[in-house]
Protein backbone atom coordinates (compact mmCIF):
# COMPACT_ATOMS: atom_id res chain seq x y z
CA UNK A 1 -10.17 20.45 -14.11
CA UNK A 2 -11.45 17.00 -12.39
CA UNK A 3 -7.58 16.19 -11.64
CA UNK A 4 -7.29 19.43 -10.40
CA UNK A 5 -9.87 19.11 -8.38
CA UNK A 6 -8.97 15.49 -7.30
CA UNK A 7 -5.63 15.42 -6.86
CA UNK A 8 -4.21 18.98 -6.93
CA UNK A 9 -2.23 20.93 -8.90
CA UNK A 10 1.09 19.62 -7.79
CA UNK A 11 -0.04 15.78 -8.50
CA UNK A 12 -1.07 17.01 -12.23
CA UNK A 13 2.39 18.66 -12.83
CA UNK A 14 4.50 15.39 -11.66
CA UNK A 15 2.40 13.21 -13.27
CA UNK A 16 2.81 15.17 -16.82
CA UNK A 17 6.18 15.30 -16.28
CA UNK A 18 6.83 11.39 -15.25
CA UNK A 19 4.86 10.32 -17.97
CA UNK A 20 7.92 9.09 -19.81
CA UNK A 21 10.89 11.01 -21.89
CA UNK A 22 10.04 14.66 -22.57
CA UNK A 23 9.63 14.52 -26.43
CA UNK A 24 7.60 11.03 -26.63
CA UNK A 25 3.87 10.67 -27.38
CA UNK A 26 2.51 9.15 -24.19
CA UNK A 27 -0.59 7.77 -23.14
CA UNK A 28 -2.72 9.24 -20.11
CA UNK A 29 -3.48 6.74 -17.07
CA UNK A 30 -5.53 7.42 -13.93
CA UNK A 31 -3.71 4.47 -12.40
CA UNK A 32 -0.27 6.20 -12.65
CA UNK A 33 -1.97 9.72 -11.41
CA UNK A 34 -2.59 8.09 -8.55
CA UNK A 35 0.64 6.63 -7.54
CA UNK A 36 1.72 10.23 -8.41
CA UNK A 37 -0.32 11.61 -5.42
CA UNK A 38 0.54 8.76 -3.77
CA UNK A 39 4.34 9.18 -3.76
CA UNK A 40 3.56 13.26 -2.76
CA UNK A 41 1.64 11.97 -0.19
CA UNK A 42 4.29 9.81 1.68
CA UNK A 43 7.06 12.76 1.57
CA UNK A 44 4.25 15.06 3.60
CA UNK A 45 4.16 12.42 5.94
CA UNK A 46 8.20 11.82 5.91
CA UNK A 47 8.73 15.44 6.44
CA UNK A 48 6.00 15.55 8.94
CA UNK A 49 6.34 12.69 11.44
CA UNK A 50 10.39 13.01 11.42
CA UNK A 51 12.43 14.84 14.20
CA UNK A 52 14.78 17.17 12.20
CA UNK A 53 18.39 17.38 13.70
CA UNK A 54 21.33 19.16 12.58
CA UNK A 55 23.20 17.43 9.99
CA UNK A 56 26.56 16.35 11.84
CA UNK A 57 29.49 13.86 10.75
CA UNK A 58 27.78 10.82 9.89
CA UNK A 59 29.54 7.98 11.71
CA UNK A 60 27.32 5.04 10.88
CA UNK A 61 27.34 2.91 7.23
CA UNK A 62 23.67 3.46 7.27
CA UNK A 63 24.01 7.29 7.72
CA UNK A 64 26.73 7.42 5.33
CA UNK A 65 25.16 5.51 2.38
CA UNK A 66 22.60 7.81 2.56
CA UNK A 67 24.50 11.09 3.04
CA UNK A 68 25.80 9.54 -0.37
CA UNK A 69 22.45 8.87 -1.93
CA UNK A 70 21.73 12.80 -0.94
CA UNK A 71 24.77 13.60 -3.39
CA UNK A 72 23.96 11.35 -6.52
CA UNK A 73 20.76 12.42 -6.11
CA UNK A 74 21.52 16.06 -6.69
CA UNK A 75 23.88 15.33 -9.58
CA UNK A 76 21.36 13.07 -11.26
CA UNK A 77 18.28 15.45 -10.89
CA UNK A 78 20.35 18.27 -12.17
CA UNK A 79 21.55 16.79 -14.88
CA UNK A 80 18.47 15.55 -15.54
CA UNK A 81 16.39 18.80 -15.06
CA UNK A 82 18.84 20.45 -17.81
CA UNK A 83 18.32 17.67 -20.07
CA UNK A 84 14.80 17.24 -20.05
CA UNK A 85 14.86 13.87 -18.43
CA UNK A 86 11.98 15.16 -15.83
CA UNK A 87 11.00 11.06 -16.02
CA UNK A 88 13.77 9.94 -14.41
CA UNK A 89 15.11 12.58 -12.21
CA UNK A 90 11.57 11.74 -10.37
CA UNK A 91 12.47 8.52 -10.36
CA UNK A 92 15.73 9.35 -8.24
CA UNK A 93 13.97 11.58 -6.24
CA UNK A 94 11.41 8.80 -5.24
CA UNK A 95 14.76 6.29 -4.78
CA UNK A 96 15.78 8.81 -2.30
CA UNK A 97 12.65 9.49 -0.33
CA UNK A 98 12.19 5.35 0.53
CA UNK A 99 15.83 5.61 1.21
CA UNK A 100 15.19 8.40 3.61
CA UNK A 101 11.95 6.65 5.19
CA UNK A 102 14.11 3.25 5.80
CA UNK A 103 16.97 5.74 7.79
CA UNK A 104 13.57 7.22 9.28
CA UNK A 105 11.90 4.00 10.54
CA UNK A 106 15.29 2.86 12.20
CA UNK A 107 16.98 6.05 13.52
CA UNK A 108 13.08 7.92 14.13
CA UNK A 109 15.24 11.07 13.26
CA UNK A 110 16.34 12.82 9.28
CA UNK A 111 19.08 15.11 9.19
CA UNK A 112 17.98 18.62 8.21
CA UNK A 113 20.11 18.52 5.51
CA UNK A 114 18.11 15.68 3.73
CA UNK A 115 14.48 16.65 4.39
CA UNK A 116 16.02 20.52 2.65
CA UNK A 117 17.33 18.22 -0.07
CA UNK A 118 14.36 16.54 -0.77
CA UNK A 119 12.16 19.65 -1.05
CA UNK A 120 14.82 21.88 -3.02
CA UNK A 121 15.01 18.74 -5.69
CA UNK A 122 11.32 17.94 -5.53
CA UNK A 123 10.08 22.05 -5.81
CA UNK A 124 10.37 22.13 -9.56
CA UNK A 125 7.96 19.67 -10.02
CA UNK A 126 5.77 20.09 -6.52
CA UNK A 127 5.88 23.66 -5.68
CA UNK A 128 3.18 24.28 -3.89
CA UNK A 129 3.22 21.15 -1.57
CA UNK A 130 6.98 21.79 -1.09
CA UNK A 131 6.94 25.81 -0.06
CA UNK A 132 4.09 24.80 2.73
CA UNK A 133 6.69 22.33 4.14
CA UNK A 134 9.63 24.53 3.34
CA UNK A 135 8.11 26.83 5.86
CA UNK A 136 6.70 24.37 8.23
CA UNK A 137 8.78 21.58 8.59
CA UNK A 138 11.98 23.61 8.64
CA UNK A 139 10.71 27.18 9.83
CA UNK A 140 12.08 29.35 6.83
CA UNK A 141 10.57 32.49 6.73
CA UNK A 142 11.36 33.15 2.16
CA UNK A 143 9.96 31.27 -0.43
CA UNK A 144 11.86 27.85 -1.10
CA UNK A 145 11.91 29.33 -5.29
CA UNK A 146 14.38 32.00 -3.65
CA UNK A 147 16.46 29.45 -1.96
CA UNK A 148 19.95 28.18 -3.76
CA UNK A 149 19.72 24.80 -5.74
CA UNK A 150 21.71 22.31 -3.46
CA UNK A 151 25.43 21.40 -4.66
CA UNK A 152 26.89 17.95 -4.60
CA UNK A 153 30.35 16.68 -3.72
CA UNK A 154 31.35 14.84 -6.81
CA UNK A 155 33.74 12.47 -4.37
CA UNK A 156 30.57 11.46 -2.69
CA UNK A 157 28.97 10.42 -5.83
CA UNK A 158 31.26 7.56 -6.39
CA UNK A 159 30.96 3.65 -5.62
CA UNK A 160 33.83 2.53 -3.24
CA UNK A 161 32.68 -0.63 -4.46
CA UNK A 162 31.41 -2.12 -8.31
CA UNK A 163 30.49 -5.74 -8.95
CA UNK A 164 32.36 -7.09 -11.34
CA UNK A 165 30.75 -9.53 -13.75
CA UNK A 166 32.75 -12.98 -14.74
CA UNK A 167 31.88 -14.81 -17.69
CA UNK A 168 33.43 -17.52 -19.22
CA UNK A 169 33.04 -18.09 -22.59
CA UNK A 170 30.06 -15.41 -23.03
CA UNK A 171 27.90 -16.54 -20.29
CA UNK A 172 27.41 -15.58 -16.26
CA UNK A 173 29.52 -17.51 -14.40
CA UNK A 174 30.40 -15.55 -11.08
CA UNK A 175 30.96 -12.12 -9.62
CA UNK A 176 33.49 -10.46 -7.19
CA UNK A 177 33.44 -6.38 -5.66
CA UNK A 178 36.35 -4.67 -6.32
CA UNK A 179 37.46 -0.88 -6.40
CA UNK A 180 35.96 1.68 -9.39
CA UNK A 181 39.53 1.58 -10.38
CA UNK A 182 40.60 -1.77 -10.24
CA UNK A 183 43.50 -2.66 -13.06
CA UNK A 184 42.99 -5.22 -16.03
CA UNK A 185 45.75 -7.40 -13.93
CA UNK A 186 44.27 -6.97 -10.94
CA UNK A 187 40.84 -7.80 -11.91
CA UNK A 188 41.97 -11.09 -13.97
CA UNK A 189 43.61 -12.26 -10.81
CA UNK A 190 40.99 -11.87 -8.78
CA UNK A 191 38.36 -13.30 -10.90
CA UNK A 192 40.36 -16.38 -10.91
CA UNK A 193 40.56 -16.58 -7.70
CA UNK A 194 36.45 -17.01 -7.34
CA UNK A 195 35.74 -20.28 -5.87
CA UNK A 196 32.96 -21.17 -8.07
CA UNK A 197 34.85 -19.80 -11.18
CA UNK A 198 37.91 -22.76 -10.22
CA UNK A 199 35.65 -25.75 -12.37
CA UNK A 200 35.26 -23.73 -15.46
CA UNK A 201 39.21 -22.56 -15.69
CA UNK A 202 40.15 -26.09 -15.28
CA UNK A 203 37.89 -27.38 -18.11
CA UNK A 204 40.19 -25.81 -20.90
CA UNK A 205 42.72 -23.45 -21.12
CA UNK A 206 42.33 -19.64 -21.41
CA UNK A 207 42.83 -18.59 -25.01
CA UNK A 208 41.55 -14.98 -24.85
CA UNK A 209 40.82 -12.89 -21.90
CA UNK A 210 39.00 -9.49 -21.96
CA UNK A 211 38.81 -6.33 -19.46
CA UNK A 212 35.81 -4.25 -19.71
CA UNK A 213 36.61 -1.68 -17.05
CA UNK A 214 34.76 -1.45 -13.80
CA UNK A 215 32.13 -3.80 -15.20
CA UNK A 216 32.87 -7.26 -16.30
CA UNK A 217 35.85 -10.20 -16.95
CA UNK A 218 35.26 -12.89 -19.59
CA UNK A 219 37.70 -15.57 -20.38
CA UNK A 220 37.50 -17.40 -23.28
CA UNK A 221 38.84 -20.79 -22.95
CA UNK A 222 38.75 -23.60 -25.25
């Protein structure tokens, strides 16, 4: 009843819920209630002090990368939601609201599209707080609980890019970007063709080599 009273309903919910994985005995913190209503407190004011436009082609890499955040975000909190992980699908949506507020602070305008993304994810666990904006923010006259769960593009949820890790003989010797689906040849090449991986390759010679895709080279030399 004092959180209640303090903080609201919606802040007691999220906090219960973010308290760590679903079926673990966790302890209770005032500290971390308050971040909660924190955190609740900066999406009002993102949804509140934005101008709303339609949500056109992107055309910039900063409106892009997010219109790409708006799509993992979906998938994870779904997948999340159906698996219990209420911990860390919060934790994307929070990700995606200072991702939002960076676009915000440069552009001074949010696609409709995200700020409707952002409450449709973030209603399960705020409902209250999120049907007020639902209907002020973006003027819908039903309940946001009536409204379909957004959808995700699954093309839009993959890296053009992943850092591949190079290690020579077990430990962290460089890094390149490459493609998701960048070959065992391919990779090999171009790890050897990192300047600051050239001293190590010419200490021995390569014995073993291994491919761990999209993630990491090592090359064992001796």
């Amino acid at each position: 009843d004092i959180i209640l009273e303090k903080y609201g309903a919606d802040t007691l919910r999220m906090y219960e819920m973010f308290m760590g994985p679903f079926k673990d005995l966790k302890p209770w913190s005032s500290k971390s209630v308050e971040g909660i209503y924190r955190f609740l407190h900066r999406v009002w004011k993102l949804c509140d002090s934005s101008s709303v436009i339609p949500d056109t082609n992107r055309e910039s890499s900063s409106e892009s990368s997010l219109m790409k955040l708006r799509h993992k975000t979906i998938k994870k909190v779904t997948q999340d939601i159906e698996n219990f992980g209420f911990n860390t699908a919060i934790s994307a949506l929070m990700i995606y609201s200072n991702e939002m507020q960076d676009y915000l602070n440069k552009n001074d305008k949010l696609s409709k599209a995200d700020i409707e993304t952002l409450l449709l994810l973030l209603s399960p666990f705020a409902p209250h707080m999120t049907e007020e904006l639902w209907h002020e923010i973006l003027g819908n006259k039903e309940s946001i609980q009536k409204a379909s769960w957004p959808k995700y593009d699954e093309n839009l949820t993959k890296d053009n890019e992943v850092e591949i890790v190079i290690q020579i003989n077990g430990k962290l010797r460089g890094s390149f970007l490459a493609s998701p689906e960048i070959t065992k040849e391919e990779a090999l090449t171009q790890a050897k063709q990192v300047e600051s991986i050239q001293k190590y390759l010419a200490e021995g010679e390569i014995k073993k080599e291994i491919f761990v895709p999209g993630k990491l080279v090592n090359s064992v030399i001796t």
